[in-house]
N, C-alpha and C. Protein backbone atom coordinates (compact mmCIF):
# COMPACT_ATOMS: atom_id res chain seq x y z
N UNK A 1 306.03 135.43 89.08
CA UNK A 1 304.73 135.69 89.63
C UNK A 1 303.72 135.38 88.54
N UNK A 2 302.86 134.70 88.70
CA UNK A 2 301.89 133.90 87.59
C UNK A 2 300.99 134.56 87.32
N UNK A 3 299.97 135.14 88.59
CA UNK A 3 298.46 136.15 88.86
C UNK A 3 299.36 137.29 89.37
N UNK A 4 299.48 138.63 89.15
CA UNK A 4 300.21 139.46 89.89
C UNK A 4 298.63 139.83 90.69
N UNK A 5 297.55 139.58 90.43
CA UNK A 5 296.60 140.25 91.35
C UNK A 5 295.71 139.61 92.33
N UNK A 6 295.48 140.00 93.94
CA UNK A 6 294.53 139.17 94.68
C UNK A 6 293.44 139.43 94.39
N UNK A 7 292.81 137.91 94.30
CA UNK A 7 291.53 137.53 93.85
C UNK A 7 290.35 138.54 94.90
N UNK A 8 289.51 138.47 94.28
CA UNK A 8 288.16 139.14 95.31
C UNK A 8 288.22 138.59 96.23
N UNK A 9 288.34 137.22 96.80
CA UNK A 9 287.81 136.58 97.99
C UNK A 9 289.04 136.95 98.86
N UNK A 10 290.61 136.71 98.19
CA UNK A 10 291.63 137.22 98.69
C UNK A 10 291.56 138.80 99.75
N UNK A 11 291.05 139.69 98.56
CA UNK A 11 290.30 141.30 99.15
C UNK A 11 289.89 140.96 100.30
N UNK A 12 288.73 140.06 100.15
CA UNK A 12 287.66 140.58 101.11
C UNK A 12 287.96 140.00 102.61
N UNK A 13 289.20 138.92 102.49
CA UNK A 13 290.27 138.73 103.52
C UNK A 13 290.80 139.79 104.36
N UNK A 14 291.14 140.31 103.13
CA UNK A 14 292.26 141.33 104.19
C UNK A 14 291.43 142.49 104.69
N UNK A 15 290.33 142.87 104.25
CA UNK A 15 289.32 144.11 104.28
C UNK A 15 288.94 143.86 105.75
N UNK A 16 288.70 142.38 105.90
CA UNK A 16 287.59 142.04 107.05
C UNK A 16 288.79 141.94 108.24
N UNK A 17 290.14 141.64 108.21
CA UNK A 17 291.23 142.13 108.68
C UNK A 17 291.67 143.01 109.16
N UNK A 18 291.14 144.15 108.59
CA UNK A 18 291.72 145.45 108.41
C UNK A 18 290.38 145.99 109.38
N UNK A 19 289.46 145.60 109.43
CA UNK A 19 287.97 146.06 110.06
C UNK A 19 288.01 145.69 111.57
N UNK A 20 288.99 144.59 111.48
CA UNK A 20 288.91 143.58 112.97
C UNK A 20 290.32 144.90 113.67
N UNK A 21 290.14 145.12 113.57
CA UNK A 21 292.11 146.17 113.98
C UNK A 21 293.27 145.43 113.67
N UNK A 22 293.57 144.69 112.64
CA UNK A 22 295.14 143.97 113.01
C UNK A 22 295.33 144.35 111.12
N UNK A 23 296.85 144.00 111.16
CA UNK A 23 297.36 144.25 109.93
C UNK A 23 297.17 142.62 109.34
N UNK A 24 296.76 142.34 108.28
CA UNK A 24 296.76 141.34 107.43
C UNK A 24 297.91 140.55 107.13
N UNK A 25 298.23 139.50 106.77
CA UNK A 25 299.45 138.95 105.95
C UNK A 25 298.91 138.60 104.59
N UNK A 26 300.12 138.38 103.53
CA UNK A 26 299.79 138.25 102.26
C UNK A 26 299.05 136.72 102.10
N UNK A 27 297.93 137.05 100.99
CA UNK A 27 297.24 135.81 101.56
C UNK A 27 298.42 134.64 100.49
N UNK A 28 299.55 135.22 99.79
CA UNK A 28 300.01 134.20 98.88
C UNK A 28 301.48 133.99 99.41
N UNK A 29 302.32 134.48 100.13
CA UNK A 29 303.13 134.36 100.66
C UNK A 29 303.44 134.62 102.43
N UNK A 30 302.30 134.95 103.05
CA UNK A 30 301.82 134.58 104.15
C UNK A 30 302.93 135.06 105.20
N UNK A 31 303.45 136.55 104.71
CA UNK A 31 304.50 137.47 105.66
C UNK A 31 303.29 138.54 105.69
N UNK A 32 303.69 139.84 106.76
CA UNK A 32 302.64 140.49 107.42
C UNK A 32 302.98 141.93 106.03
N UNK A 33 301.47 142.30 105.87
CA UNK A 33 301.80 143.80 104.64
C UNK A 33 302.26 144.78 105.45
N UNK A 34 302.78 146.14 104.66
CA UNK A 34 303.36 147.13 105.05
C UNK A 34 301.88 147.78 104.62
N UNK A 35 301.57 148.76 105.43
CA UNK A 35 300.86 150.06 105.39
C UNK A 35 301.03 151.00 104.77
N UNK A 36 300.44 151.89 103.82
CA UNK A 36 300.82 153.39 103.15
C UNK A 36 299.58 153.90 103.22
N UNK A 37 299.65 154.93 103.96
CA UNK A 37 298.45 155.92 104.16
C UNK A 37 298.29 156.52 103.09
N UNK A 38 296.91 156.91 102.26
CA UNK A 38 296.76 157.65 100.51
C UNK A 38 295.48 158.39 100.44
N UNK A 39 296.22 159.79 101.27
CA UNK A 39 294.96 160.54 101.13
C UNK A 39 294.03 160.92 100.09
N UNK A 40 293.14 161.93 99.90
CA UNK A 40 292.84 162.11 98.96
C UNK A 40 291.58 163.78 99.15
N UNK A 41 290.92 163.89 98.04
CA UNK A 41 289.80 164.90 97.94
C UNK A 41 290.63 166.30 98.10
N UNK A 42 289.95 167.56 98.01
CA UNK A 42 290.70 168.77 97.85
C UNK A 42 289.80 169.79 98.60
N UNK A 43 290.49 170.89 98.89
CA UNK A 43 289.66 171.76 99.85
C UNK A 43 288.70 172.00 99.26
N UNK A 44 287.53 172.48 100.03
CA UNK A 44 286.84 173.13 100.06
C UNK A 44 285.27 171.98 99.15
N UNK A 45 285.64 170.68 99.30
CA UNK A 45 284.76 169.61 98.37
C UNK A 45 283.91 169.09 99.70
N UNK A 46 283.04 168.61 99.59
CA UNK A 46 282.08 168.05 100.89
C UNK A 46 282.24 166.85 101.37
N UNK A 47 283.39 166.46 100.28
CA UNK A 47 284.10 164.63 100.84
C UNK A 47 285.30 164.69 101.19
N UNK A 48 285.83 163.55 101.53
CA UNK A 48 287.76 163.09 101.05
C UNK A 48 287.43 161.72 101.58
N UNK A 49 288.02 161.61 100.00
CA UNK A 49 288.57 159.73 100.59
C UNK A 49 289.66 159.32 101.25
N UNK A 50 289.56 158.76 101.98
CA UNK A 50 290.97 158.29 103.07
C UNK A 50 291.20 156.56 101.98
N UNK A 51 291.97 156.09 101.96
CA UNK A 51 292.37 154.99 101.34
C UNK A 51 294.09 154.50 102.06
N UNK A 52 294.32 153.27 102.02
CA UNK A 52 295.22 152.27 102.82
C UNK A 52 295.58 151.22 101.05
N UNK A 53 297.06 151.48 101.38
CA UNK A 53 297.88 150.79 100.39
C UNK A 53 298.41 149.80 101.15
N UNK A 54 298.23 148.39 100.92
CA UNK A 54 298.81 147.52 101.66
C UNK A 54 299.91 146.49 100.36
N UNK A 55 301.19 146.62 101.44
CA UNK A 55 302.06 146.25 99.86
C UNK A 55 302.60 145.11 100.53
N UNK A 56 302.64 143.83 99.97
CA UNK A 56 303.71 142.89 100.51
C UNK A 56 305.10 142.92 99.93
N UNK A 57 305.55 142.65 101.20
CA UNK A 57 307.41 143.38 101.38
C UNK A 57 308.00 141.99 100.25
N UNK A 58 307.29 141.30 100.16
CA UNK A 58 308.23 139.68 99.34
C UNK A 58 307.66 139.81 97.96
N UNK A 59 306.89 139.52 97.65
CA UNK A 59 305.75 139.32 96.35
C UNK A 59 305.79 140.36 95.59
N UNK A 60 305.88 141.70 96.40
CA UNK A 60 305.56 143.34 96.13
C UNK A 60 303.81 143.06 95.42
N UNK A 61 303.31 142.04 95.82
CA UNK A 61 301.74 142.72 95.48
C UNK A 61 301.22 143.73 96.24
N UNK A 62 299.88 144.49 95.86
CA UNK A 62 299.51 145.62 96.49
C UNK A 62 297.68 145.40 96.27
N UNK A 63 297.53 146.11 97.48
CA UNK A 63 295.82 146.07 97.36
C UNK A 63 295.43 147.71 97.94
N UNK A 64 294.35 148.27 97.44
CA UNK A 64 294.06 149.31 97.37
C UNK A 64 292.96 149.42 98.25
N UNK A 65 292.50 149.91 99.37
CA UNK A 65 291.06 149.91 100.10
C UNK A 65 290.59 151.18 100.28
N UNK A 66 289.17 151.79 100.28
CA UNK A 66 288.62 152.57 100.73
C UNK A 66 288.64 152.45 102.27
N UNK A 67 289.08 153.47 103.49
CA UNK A 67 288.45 153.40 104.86
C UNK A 67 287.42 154.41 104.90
N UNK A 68 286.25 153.90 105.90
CA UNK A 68 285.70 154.60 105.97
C UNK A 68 285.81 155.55 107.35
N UNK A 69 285.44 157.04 106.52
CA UNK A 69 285.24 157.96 107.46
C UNK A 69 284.51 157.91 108.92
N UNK A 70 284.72 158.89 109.94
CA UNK A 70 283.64 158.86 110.87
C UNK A 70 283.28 159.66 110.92
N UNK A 71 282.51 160.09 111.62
CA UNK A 71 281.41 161.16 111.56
C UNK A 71 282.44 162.54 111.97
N UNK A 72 281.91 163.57 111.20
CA UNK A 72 282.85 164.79 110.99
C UNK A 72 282.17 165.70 112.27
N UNK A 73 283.32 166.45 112.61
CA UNK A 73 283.12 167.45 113.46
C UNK A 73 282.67 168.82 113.42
């Protein structure tokens, strides 16, 4: 593996992917990523970040995303 990391434009691939509803494929070996849900924040704080680990099953690269929240209840 030469770059172990996707480029920004690579990111902003899979982000706009991930926004459209479908799961992405790796943009360098071009099989579909696996999902890992990665919660986050702690009681009683006025946030939590929700975040999506997307790992390709061949390459094992990984990309890290913020999702965003919706409006709280």
């Amino acid at each position: 593996m030469d770059d172990p990391a996707y480029t920004a434009a690579e990111q902003r691939a899979m982000r706009a992917t991930i926004r459209d509803g479908a799961m992405p494929s790796c943009p360098r070996c071009d099989v579909a990523m696996t999902e890992r849900p990665i919660g986050g924040g702690s009681f009683g704080l006025g946030y939590a970040r929700k975040r999506e680990w997307l790992i390709c099953p061949k390459c094992r690269r990984s990309a890290l995303f913020d999702v965003r929240r919706g409006t709280r209840n």
